[in-house]
C-alpha atoms as a PDB file:
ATOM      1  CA  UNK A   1     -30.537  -3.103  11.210  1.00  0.00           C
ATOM      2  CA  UNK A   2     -30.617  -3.188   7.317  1.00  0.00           C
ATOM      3  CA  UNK A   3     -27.112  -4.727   7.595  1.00  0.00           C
ATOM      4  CA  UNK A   4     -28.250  -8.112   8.887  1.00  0.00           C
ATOM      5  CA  UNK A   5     -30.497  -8.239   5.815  1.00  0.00           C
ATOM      6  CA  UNK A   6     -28.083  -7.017   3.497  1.00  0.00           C
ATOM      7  CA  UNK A   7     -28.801  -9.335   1.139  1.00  0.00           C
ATOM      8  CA  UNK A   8     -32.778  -8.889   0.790  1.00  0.00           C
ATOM      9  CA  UNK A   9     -32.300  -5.209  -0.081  1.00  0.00           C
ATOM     10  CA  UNK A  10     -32.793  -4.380  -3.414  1.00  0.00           C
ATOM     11  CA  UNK A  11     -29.811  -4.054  -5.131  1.00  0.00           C
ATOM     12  CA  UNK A  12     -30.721  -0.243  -5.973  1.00  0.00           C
ATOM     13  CA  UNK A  13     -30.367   0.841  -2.476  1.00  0.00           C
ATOM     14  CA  UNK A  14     -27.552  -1.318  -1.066  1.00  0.00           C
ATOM     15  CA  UNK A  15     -25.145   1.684  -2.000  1.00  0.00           C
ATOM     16  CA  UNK A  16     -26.751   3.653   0.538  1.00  0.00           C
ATOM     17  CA  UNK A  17     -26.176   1.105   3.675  1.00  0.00           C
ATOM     18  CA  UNK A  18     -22.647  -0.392   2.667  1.00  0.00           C
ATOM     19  CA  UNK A  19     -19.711   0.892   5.022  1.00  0.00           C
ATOM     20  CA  UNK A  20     -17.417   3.063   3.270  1.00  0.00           C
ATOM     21  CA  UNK A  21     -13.872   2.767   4.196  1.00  0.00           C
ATOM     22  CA  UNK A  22     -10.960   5.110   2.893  1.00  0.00           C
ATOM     23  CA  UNK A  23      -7.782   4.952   2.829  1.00  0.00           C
ATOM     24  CA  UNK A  24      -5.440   7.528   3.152  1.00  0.00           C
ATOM     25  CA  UNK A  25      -1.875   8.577   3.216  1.00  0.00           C
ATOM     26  CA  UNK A  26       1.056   9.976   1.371  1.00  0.00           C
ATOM     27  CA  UNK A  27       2.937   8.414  -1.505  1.00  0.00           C
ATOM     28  CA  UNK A  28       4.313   4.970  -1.298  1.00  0.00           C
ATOM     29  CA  UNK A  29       2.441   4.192   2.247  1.00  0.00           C
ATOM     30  CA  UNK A  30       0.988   1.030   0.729  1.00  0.00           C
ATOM     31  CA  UNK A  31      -2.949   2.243   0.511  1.00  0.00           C
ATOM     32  CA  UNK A  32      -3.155   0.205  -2.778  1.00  0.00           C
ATOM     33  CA  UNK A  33      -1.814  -2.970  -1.295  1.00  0.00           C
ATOM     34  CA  UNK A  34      -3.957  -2.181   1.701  1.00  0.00           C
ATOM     35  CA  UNK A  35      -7.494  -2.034   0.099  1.00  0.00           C
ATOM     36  CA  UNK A  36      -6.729  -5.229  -2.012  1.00  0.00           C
ATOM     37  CA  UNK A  37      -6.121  -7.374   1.678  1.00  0.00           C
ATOM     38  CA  UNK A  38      -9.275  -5.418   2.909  1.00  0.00           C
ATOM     39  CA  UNK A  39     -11.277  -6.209  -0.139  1.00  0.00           C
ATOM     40  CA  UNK A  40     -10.180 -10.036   0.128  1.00  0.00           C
ATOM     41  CA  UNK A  41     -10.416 -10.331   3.709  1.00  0.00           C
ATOM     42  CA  UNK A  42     -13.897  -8.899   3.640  1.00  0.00           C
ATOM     43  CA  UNK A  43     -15.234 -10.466   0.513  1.00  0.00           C
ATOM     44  CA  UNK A  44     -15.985  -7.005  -1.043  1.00  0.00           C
ATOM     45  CA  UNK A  45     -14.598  -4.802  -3.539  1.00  0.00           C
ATOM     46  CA  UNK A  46     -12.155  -1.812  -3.248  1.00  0.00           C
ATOM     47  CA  UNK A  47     -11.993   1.508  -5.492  1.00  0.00           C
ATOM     48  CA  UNK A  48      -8.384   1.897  -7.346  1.00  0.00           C
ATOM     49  CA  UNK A  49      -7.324   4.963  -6.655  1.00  0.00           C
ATOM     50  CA  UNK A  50      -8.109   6.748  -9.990  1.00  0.00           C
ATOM     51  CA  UNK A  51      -5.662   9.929  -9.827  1.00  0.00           C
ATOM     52  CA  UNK A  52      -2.792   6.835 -10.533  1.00  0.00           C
ATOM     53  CA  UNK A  53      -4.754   5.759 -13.645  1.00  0.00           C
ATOM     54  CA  UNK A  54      -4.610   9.204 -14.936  1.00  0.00           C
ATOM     55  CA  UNK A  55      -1.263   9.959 -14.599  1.00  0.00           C
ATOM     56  CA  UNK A  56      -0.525   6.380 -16.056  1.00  0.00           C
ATOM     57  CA  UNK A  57      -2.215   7.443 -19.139  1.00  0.00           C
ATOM     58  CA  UNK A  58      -1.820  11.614 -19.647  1.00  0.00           C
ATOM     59  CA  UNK A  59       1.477  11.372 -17.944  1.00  0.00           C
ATOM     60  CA  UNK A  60       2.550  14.190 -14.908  1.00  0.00           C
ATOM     61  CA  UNK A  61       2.656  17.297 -16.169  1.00  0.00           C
ATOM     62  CA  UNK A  62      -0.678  18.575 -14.507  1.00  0.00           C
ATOM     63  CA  UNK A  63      -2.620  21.190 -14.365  1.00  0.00           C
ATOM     64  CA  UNK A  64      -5.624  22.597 -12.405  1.00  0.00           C
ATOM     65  CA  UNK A  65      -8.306  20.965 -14.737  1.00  0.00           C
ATOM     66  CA  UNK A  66      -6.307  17.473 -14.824  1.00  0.00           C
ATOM     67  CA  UNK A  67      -7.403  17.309 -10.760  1.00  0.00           C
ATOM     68  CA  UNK A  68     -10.904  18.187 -11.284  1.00  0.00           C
ATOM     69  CA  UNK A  69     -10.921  14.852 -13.851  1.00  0.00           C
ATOM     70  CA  UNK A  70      -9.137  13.151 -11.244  1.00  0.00           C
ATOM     71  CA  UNK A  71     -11.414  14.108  -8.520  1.00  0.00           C
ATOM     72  CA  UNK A  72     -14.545  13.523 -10.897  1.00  0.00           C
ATOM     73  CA  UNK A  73     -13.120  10.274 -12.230  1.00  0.00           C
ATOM     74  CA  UNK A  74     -12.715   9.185  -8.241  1.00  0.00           C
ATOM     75  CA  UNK A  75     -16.612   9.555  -7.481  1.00  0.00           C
ATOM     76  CA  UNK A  76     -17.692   8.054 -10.509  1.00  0.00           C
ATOM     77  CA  UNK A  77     -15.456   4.831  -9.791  1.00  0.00           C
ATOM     78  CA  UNK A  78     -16.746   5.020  -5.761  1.00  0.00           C
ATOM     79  CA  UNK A  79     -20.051   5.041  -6.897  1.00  0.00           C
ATOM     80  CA  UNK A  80     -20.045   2.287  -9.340  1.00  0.00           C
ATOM     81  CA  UNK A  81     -18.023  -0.119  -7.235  1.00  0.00           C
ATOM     82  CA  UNK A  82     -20.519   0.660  -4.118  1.00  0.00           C
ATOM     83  CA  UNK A  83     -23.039  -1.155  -6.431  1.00  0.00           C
ATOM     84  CA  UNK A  84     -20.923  -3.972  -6.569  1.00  0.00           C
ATOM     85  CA  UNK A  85     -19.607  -4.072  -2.959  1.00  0.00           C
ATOM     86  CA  UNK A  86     -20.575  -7.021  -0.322  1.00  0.00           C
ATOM     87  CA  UNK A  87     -21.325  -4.658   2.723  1.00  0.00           C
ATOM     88  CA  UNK A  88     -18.016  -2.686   2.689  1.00  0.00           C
ATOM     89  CA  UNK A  89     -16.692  -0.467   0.287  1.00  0.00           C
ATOM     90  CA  UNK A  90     -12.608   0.027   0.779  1.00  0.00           C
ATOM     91  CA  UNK A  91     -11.587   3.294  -1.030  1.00  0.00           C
ATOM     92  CA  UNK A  92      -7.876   3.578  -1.891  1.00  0.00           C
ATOM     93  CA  UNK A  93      -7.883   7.585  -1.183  1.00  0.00           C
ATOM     94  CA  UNK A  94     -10.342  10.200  -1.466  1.00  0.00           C
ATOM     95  CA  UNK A  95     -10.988  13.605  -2.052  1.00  0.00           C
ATOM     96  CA  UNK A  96      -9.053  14.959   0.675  1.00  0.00           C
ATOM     97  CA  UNK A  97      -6.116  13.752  -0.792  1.00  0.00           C
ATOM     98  CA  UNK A  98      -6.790  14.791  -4.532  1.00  0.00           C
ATOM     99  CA  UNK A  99      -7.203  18.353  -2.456  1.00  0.00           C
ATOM    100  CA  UNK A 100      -3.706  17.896  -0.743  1.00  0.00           C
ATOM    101  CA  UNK A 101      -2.023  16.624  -3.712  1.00  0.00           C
ATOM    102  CA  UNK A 102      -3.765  20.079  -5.707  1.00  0.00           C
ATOM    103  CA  UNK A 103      -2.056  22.516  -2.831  1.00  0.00           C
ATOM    104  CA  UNK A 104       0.942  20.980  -3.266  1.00  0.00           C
ATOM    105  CA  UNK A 105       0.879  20.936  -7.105  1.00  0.00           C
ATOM    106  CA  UNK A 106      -0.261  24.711  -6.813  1.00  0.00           C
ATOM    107  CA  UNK A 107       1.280  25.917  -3.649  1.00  0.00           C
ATOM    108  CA  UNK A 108      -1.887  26.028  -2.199  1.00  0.00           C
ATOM    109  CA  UNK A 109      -4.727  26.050  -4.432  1.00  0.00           C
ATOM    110  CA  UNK A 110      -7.112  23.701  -4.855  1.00  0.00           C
ATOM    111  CA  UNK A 111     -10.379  24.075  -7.352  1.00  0.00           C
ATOM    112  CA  UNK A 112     -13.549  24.748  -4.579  1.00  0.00           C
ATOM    113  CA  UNK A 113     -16.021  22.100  -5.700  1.00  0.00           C
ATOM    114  CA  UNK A 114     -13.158  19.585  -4.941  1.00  0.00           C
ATOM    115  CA  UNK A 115     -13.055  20.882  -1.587  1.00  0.00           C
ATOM    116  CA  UNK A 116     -17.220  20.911  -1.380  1.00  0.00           C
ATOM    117  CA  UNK A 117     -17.375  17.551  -2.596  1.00  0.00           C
ATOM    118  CA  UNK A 118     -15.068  16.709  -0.258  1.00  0.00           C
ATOM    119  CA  UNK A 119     -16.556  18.028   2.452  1.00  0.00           C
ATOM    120  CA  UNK A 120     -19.810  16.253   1.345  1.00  0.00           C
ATOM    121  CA  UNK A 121     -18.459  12.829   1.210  1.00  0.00           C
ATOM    122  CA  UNK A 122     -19.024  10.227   4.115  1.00  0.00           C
ATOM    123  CA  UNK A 123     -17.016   7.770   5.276  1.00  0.00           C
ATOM    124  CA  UNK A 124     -17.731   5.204   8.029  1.00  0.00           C
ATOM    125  CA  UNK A 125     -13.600   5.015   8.641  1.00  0.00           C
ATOM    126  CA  UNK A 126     -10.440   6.869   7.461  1.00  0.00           C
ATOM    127  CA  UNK A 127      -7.708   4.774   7.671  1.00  0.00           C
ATOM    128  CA  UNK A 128      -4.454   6.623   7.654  1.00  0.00           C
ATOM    129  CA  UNK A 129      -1.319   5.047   6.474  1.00  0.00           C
ATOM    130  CA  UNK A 130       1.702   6.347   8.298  1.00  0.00           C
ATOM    131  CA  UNK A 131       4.936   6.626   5.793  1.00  0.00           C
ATOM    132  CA  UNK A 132       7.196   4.128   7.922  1.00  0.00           C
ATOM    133  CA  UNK A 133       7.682   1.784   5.470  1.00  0.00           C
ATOM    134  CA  UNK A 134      10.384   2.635   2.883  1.00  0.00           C
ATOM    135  CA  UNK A 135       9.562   4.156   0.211  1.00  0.00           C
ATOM    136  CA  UNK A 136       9.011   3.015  -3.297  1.00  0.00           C
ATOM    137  CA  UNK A 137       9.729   4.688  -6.620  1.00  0.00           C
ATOM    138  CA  UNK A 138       7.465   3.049  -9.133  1.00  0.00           C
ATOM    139  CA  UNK A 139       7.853   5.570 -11.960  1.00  0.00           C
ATOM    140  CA  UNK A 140       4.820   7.719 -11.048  1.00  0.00           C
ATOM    141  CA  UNK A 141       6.052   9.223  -7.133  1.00  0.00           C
ATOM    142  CA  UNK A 142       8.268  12.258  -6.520  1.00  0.00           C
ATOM    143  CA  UNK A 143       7.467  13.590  -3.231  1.00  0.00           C
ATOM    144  CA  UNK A 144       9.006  11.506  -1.041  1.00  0.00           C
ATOM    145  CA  UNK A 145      10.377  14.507   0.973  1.00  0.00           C
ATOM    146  CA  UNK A 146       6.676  15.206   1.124  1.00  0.00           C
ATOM    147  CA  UNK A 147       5.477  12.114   3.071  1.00  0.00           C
ATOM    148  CA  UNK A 148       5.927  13.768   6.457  1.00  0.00           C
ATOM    149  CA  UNK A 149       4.670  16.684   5.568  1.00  0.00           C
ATOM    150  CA  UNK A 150       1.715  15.291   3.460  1.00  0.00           C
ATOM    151  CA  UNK A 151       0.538  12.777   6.421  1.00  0.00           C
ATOM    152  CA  UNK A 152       0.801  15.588   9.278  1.00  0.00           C
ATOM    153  CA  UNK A 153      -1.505  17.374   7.270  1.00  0.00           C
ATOM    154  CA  UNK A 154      -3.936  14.651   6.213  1.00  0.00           C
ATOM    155  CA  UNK A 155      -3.885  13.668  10.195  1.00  0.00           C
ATOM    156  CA  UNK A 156      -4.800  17.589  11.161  1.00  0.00           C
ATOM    157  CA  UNK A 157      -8.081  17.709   8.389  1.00  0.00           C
ATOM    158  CA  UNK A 158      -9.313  14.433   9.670  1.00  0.00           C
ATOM    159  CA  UNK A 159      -9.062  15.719  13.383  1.00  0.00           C
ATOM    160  CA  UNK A 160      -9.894  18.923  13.146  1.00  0.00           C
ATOM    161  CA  UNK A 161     -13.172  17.907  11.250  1.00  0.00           C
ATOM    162  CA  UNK A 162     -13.743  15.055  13.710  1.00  0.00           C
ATOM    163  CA  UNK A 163     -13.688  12.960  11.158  1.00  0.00           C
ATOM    164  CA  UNK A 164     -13.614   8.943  12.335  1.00  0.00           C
ATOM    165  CA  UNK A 165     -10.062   7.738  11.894  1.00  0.00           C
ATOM    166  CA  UNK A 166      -7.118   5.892  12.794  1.00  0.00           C
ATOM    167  CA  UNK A 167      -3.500   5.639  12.087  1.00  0.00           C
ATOM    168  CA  UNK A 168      -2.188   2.597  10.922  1.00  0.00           C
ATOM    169  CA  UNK A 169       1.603   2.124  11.181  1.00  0.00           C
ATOM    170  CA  UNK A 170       4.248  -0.906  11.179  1.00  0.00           C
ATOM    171  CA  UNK A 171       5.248  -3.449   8.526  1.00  0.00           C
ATOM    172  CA  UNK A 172       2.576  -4.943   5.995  1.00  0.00           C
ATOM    173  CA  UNK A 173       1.463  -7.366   8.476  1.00  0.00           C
ATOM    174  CA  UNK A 174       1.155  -5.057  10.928  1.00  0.00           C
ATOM    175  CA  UNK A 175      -0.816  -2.822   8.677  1.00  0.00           C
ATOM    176  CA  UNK A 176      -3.544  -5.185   7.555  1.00  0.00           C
ATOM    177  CA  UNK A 177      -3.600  -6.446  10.957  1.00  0.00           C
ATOM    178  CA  UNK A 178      -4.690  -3.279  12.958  1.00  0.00           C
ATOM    179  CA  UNK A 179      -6.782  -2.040   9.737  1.00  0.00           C
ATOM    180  CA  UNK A 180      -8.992  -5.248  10.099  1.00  0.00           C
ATOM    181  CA  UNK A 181      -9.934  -5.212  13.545  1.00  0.00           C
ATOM    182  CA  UNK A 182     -10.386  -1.647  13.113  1.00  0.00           C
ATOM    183  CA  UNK A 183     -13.289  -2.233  10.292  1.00  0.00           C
ATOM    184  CA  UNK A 184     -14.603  -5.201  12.352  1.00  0.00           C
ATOM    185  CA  UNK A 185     -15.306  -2.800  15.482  1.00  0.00           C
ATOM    186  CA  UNK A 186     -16.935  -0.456  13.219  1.00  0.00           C
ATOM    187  CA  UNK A 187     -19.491  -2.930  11.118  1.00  0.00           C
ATOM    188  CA  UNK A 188     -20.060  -4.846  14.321  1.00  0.00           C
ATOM    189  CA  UNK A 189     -21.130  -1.231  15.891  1.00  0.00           C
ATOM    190  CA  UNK A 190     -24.590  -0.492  16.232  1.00  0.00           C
ATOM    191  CA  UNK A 191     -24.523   3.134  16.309  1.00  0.00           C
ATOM    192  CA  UNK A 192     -24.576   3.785  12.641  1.00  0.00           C
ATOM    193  CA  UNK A 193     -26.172   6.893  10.614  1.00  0.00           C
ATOM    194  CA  UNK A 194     -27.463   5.771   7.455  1.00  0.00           C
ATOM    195  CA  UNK A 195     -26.672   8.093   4.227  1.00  0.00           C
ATOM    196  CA  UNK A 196     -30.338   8.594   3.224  1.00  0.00           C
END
């Protein structure tokens, strides 16, 4: 198992053995808080969740082009910060959310490549924030009528494409609690595909 020698591979291929974790939800679920307790529990880096940054800096008012830099800007941060990351690689959200976010934005449309890309990316474990905590209006969210609807349909993609995942619910203790042992059982697991 490359894994146990994690440290003796060159630092040019570790991005290709490090577990990739991502986390998922709707608005105001606490993914960011999430991958920072990840990242520090596991001594390891996490990926800010770009599509925030964006909208920090070019404000709201977006249109179809703004989510294909927001879904570019997303893989170039994941890929840099897998360079950097200590065996595990936590993802605060993913394509499949820039794509929900997009069909929502544009009742239903989404740019293709976003959804090939998507499609393309692997993850080791989707972690899937359920919207029971209250909700928090930070300047940047405006969907919280959308929660509901946003995490039933981020829970039917990852089944229907088999995708490895779990829902993690409950307060932020709770959370971090159930999303650790969760990563443990999958980096202690020795029935891993390598991304070759």
């Amino acid at each position: 198992n490359p894994m146990d020698h994690f440290d003796l591979l060159p630092e040019e291929v570790r991005p290709y053995f490090i577990y990739r974790i991502a986390l998922l939800g709707p608005e105001s679920s606490g993914k960011s808080h999430l991958a920072k307790e990840l990242a520090a529990h596991f001594n390891t880096k996490y990926v800010e969740e770009y599509g925030r940054t964006y909208c920090e800096r070019f404000g709201m008012d977006l249109e179809p082009l703004d989510f294909a830099h927001i879904a570019g800007g997303q893989l170039y941060r994941e890929d840099e910060m897998a360079r950097q990351a200590n065996r595990v690689l936590f993802c605060d959200t993913d394509l499949l959310v820039t794509q929900v976010w997009s069909e929502i934005y544009f009742k239903g449309h989404c740019q293709p490549w976003i959804m090939w890309a998507n499609h393309l990316r692997r993850y080791d474990l989707f972690l899937l924030l359920k919207p029971d905590i209250p909700w928090k209006n930070d300047g940047l969210r405006a969907y919280e009528q959308q929660r509901s609807r946003m995490f039933e349909r981020l829970l039917n993609e990852l089944t229907a494409r088999r995708l490895p995942h779990i829902v993690v619910s409950g307060d932020f203790e709770a959370r971090t609690r159930q999303a650790i042992e969760a990563v443990e059982a999958v980096v202690s697991s020795s029935s891993r595909q390598y991304r070759l």
